[in-house]
Structures are given as structure tokens and as C-alpha cells.
PDB file of N, CA and C in Angstrom:
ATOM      1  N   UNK A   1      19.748  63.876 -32.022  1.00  0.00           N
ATOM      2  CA  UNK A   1      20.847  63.576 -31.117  1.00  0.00           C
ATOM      3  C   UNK A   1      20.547  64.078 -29.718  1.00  0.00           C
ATOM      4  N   UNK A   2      20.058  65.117 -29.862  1.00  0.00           N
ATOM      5  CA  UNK A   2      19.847  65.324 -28.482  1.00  0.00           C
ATOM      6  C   UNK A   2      18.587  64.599 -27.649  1.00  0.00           C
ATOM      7  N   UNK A   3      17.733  64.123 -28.446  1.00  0.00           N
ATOM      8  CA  UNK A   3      16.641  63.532 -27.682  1.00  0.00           C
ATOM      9  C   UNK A   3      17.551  61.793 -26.991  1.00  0.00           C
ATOM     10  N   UNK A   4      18.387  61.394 -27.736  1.00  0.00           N
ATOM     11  CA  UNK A   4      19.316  60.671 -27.402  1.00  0.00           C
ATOM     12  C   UNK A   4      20.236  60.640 -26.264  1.00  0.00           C
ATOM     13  N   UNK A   5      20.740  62.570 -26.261  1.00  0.00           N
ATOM     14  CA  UNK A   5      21.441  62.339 -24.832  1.00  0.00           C
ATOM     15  C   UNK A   5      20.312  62.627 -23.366  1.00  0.00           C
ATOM     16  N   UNK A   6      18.993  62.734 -23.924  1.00  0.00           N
ATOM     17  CA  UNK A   6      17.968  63.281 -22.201  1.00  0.00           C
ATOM     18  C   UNK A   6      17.654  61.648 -22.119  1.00  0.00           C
ATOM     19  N   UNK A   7      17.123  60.816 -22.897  1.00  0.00           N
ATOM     20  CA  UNK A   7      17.144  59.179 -22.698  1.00  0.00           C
ATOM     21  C   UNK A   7      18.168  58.602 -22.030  1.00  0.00           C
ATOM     22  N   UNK A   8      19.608  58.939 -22.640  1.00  0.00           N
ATOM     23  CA  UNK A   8      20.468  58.638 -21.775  1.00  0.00           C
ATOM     24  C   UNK A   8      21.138  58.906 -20.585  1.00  0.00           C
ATOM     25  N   UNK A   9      21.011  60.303 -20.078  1.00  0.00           N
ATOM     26  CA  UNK A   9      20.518  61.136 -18.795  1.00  0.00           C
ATOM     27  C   UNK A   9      20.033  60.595 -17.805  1.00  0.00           C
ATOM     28  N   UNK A  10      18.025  60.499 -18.345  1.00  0.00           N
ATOM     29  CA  UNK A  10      17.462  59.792 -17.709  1.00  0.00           C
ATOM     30  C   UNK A  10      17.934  58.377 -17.255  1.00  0.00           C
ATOM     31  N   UNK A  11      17.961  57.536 -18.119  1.00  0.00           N
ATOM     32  CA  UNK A  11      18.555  55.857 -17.732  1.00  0.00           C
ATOM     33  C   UNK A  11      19.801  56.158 -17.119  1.00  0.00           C
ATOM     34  N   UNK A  12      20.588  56.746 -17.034  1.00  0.00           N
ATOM     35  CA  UNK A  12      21.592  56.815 -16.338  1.00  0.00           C
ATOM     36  C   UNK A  12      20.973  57.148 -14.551  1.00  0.00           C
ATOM     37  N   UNK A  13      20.382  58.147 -14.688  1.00  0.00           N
ATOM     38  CA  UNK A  13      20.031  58.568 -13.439  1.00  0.00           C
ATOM     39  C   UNK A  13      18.997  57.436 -13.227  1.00  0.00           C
ATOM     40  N   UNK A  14      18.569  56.900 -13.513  1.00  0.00           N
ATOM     41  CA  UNK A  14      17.293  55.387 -13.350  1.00  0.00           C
ATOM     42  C   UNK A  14      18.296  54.577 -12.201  1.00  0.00           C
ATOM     43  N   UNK A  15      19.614  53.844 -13.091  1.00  0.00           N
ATOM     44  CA  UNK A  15      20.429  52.990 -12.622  1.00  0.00           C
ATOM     45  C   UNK A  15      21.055  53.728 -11.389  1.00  0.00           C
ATOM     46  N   UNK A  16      21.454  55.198 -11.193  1.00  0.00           N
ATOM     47  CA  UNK A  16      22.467  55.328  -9.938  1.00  0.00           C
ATOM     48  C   UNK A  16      20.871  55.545  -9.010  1.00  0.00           C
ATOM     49  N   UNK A  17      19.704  55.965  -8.860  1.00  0.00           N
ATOM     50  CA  UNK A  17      18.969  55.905  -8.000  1.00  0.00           C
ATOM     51  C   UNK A  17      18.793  54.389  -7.635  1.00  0.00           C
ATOM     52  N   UNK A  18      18.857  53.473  -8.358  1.00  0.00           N
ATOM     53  CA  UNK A  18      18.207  52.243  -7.623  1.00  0.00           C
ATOM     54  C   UNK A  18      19.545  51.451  -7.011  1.00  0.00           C
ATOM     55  N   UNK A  19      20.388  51.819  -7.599  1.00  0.00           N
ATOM     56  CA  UNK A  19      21.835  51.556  -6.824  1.00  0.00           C
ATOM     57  C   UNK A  19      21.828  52.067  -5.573  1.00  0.00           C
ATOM     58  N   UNK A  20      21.607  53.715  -5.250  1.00  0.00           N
ATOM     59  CA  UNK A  20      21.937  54.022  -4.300  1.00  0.00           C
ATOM     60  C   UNK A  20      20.750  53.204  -2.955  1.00  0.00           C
ATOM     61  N   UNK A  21      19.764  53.461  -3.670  1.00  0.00           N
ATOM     62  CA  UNK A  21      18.529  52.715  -2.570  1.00  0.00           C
ATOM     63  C   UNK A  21      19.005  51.335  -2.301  1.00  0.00           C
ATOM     64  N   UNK A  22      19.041  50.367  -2.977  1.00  0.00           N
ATOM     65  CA  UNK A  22      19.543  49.073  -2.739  1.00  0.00           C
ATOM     66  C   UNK A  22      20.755  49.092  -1.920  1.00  0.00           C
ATOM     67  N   UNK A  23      21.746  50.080  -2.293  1.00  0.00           N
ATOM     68  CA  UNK A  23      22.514  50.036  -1.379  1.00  0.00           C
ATOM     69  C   UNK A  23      22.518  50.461   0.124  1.00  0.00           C
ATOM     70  N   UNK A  24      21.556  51.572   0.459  1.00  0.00           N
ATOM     71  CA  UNK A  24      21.235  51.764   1.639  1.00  0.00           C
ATOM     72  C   UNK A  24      20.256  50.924   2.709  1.00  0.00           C
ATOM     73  N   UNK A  25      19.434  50.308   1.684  1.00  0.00           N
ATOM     74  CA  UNK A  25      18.444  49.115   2.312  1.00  0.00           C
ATOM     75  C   UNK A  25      19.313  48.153   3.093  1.00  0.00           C
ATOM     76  N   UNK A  26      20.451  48.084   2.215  1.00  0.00           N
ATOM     77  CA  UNK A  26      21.236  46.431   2.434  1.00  0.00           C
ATOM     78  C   UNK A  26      21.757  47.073   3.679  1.00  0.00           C
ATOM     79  N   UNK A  27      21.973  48.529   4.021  1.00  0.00           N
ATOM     80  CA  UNK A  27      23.230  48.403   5.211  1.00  0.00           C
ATOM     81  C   UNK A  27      21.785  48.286   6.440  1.00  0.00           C
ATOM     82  N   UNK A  28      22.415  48.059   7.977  1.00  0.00           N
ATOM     83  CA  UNK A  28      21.617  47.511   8.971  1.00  0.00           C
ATOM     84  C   UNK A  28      21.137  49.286   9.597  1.00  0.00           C
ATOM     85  N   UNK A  29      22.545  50.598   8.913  1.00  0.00           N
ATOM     86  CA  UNK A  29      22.089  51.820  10.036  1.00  0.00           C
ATOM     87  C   UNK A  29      21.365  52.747   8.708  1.00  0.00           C
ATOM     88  N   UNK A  30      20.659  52.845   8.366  1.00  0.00           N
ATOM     89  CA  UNK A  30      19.871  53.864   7.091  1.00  0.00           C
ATOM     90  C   UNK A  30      20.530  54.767   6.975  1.00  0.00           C
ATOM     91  N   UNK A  31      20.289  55.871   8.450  1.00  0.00           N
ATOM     92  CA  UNK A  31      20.852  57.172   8.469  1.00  0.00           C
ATOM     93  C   UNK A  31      22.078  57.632   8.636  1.00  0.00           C
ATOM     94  N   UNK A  32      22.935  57.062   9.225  1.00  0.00           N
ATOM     95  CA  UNK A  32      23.973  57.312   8.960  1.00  0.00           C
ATOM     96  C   UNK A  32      24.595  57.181   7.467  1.00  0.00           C
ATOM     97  N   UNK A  33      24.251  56.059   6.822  1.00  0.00           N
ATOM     98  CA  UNK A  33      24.511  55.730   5.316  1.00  0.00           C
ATOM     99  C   UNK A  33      23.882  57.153   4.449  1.00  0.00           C
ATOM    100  N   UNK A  34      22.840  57.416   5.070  1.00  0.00           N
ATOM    101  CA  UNK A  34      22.547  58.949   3.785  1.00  0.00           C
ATOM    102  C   UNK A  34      23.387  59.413   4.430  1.00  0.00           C
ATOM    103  N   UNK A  35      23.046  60.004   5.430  1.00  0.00           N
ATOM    104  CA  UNK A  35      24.083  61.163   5.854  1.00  0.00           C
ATOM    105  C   UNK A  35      25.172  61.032   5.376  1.00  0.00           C
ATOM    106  N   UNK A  36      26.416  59.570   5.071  1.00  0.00           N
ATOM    107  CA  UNK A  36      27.457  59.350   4.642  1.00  0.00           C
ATOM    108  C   UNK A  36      27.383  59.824   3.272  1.00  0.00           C
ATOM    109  N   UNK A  37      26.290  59.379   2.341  1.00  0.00           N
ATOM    110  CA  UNK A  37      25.920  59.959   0.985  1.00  0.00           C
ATOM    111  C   UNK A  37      26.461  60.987   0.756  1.00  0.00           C
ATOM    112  N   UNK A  38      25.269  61.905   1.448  1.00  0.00           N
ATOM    113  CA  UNK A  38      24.922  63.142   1.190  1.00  0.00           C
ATOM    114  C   UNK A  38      26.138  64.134   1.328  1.00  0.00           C
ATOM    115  N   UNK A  39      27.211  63.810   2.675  1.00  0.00           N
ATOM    116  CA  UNK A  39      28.520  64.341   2.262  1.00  0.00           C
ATOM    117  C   UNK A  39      29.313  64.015   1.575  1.00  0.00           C
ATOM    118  N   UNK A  40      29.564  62.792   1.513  1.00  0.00           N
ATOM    119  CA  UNK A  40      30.543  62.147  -0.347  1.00  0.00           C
ATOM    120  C   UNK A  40      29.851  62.991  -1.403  1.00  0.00           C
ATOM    121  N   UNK A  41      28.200  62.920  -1.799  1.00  0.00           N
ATOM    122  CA  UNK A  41      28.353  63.721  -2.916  1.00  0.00           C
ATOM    123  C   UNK A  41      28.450  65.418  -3.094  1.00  0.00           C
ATOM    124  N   UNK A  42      28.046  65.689  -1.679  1.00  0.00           N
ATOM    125  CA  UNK A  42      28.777  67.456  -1.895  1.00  0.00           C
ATOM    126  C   UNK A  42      30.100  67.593  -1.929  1.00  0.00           C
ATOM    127  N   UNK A  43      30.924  66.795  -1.099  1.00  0.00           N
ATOM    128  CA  UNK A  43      31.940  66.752  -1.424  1.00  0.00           C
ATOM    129  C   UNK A  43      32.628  66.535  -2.381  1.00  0.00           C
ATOM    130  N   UNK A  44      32.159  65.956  -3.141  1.00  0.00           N
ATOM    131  CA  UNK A  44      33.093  65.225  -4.409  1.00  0.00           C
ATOM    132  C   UNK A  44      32.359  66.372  -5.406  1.00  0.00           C
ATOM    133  N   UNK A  45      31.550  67.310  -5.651  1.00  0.00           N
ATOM    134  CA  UNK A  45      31.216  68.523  -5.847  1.00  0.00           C
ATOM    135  C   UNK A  45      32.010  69.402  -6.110  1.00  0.00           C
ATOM    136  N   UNK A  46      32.213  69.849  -4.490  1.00  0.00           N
ATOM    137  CA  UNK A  46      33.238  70.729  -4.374  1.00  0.00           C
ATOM    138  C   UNK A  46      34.627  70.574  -4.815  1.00  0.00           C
ATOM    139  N   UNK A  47      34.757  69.153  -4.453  1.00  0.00           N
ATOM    140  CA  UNK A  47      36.030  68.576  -5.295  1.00  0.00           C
ATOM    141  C   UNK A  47      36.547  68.362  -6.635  1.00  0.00           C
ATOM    142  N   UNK A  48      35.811  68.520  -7.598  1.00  0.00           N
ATOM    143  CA  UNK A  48      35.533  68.579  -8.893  1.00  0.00           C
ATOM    144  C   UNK A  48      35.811  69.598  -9.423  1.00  0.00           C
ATOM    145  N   UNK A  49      34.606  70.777  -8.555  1.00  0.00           N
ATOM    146  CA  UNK A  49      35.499  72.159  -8.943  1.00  0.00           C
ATOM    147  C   UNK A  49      36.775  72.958  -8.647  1.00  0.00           C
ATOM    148  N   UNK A  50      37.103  72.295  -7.546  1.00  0.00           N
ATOM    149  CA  UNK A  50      38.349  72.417  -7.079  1.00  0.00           C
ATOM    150  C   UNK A  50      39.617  71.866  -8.101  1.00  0.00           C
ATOM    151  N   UNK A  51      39.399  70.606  -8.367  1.00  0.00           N
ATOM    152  CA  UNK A  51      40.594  70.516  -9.299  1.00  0.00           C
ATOM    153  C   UNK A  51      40.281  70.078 -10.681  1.00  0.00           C
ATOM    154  N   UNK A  52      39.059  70.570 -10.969  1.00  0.00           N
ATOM    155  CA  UNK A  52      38.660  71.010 -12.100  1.00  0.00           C
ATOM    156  C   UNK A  52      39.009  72.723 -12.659  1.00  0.00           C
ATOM    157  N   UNK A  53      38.915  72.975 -12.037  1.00  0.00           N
ATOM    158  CA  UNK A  53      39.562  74.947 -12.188  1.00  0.00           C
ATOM    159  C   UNK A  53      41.436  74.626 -12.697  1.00  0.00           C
ATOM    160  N   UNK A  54      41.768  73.731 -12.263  1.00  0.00           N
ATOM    161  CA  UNK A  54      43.185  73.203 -13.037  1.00  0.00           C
ATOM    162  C   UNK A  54      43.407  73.106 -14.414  1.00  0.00           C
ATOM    163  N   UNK A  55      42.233  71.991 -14.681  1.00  0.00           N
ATOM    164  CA  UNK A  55      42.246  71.261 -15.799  1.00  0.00           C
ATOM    165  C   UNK A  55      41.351  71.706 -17.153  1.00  0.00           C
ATOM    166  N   UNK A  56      40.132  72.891 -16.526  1.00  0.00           N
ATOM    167  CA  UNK A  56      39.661  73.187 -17.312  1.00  0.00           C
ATOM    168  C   UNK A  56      38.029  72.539 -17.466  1.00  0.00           C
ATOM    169  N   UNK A  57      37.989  72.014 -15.900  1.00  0.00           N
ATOM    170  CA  UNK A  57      36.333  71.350 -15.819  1.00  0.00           C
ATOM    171  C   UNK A  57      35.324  71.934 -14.932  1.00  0.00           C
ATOM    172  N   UNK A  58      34.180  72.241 -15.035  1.00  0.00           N
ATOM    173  CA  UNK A  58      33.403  73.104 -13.841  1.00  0.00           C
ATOM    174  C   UNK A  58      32.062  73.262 -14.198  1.00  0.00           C
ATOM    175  N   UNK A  59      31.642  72.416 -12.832  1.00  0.00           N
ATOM    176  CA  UNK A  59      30.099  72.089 -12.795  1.00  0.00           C
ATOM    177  C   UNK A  59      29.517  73.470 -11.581  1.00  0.00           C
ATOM    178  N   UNK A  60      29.067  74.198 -12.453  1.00  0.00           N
ATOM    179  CA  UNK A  60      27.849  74.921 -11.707  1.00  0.00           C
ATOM    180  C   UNK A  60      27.564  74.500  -9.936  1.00  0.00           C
ATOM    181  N   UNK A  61      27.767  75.369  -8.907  1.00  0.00           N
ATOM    182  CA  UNK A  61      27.249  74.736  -7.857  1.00  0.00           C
ATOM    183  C   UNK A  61      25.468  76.114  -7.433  1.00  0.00           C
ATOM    184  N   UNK A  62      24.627  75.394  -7.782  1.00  0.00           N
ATOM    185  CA  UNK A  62      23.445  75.818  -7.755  1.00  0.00           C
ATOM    186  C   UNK A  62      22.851  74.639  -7.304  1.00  0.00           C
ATOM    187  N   UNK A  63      21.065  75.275  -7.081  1.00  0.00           N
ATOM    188  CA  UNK A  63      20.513  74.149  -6.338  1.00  0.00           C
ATOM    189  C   UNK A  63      19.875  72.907  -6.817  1.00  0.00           C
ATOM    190  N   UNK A  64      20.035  72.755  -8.075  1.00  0.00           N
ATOM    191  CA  UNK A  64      20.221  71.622  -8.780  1.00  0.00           C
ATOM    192  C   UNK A  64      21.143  70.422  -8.449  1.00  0.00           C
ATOM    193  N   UNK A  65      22.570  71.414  -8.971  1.00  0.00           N
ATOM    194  CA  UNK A  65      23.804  70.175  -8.538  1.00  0.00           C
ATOM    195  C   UNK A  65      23.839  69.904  -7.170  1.00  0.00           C
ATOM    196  N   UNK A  66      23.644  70.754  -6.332  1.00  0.00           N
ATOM    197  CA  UNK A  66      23.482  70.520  -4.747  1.00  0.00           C
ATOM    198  C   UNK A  66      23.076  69.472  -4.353  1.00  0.00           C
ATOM    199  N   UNK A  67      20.949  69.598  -4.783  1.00  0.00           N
ATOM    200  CA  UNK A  67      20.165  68.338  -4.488  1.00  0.00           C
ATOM    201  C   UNK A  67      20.770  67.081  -5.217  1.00  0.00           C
ATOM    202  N   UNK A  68      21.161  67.336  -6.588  1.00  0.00           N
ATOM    203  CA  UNK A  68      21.494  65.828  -7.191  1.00  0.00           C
ATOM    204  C   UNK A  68      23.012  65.434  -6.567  1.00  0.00           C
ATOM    205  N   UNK A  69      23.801  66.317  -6.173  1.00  0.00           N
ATOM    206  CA  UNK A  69      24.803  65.572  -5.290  1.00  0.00           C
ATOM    207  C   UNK A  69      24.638  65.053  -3.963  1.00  0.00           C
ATOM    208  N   UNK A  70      23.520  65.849  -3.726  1.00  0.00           N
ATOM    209  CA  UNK A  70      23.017  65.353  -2.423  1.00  0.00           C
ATOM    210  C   UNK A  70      22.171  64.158  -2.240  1.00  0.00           C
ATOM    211  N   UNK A  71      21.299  63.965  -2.723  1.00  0.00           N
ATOM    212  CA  UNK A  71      20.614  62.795  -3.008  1.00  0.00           C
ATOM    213  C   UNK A  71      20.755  61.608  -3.655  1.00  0.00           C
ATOM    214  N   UNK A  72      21.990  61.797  -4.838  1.00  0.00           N
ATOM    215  CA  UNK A  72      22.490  60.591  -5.704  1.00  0.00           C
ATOM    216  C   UNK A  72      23.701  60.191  -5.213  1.00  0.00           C
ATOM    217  N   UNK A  73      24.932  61.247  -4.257  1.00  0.00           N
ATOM    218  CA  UNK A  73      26.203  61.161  -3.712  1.00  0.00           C
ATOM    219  C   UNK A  73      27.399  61.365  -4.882  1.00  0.00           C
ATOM    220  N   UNK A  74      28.143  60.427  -5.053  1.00  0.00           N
ATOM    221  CA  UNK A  74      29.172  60.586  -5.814  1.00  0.00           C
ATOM    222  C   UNK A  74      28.597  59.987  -7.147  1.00  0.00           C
ATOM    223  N   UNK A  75      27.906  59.187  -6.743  1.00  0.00           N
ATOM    224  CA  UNK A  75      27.391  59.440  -8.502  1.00  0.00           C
ATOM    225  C   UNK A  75      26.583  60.211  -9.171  1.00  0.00           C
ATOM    226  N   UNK A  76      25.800  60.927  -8.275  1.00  0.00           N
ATOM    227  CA  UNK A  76      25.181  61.962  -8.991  1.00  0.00           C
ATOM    228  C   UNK A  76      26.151  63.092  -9.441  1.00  0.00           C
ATOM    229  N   UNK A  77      26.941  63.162  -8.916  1.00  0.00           N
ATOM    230  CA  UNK A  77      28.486  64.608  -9.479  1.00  0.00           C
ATOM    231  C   UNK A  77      28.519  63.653 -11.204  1.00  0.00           C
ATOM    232  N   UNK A  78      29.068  62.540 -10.692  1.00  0.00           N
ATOM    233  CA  UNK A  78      29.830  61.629 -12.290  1.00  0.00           C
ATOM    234  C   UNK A  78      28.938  61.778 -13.150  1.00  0.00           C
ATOM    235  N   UNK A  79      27.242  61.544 -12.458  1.00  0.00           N
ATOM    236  CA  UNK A  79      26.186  61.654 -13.835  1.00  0.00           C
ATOM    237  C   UNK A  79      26.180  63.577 -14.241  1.00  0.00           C
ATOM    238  N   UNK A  80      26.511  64.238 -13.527  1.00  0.00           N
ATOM    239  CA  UNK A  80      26.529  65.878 -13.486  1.00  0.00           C
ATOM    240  C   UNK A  80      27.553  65.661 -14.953  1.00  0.00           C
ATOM    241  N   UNK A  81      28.484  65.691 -14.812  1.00  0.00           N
ATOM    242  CA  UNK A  81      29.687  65.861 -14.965  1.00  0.00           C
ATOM    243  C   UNK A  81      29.548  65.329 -17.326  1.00  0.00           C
ATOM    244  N   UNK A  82      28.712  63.738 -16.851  1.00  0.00           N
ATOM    245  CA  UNK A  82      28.323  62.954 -18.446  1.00  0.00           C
ATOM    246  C   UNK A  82      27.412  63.580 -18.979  1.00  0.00           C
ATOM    247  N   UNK A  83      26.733  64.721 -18.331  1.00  0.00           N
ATOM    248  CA  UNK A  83      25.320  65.134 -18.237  1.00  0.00           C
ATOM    249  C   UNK A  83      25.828  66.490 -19.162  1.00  0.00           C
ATOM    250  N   UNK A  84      27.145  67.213 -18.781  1.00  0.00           N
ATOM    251  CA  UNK A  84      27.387  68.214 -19.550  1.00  0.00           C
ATOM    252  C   UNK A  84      28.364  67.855 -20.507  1.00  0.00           C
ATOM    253  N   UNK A  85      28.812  66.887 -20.792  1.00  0.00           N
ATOM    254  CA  UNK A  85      29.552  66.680 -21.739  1.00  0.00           C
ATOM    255  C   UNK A  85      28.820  65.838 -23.013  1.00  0.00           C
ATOM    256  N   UNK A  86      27.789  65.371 -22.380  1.00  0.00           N
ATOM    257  CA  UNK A  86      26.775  65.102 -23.687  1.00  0.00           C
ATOM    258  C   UNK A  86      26.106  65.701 -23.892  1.00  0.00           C
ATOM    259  N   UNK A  87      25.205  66.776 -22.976  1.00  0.00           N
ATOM    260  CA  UNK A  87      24.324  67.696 -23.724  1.00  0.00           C
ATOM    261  C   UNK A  87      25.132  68.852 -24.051  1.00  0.00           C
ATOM    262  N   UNK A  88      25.887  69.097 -24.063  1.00  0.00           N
ATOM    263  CA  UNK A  88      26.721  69.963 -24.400  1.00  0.00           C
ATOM    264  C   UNK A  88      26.530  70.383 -26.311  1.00  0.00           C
TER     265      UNK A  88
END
């Protein structure tokens, strides 16, 4: 089972990287679009743990979740988030 949830991990993180690239190719300004990224996914980070401490949810902020919120945006938090509830 568990070699099941790092396959599915991986392919998960496969699909939001080529999403996010395709999606930044398509816009006409690059950098501004990461830069837009890169704060949606710290943000939505911080936001998680924020009203996750409510509900009883809380993703680690180390330099792991950092880079993968930083580099994947808001979907790298959502894949964070499937990431501990299946390898869990």
C-alpha cells in the first residue's frame, strides 16, 4: 500500500508540474505569473495552517513545503495536504 501512495504522489506531482508550466508558457508576461505563483502558493500555506489549527489540519512549514508551495503554488499545498493523508 504504501508503494501505491509514493506512485500516486509522484503522478500527482507529474500532472500539477506540467499544468503549472503550460500554464505559464500560455500567459504573454512569465514573471510576473511565477511571481503570482509563488505567492498564491505560500500563501495558501500559511492559510491552511491558519484555519487548519481550527479544524484540526497542519502541514509542517519547513523547507520542503516552502519550495513545493513555492514552485507548484496552490497546488502544490493541495498535493501537500493528499500527500499526508495518504501516506499517513
Amino acid at each position: 500500500m504504501k508503494t501505491f501512495g509514493i506512485v500516486l504522489f509522484y503522478a500527482f506531482l507529474f500532472i500539477c508540474v506540467t499544468g503549472i508550466f503550460v500554464t505559464v508558457l500560455k500567459t504573454k508576461k512569465v514573471i510576473p505569473a511565477v511571481i503570482l505563483s509563488v505567492l498564491q502558493g505560500v500563501g495558501s500555506l500559511f492559510a491552511v495552517n491558519f484555519i487548519g489549527s481550527f479544524i484540526g489540519v497542519h502541514l509542517s512549514v519547513n523547507a520542503f513545503s516552502l519550495v513545493t508551495s513555492s514552485v507548484l503554488g496552490a497546488s502544490g499545498v493541495i498535493m501537500l495536504l493528499i500527500s499526508q493523508i495518504v501516506l499517513r
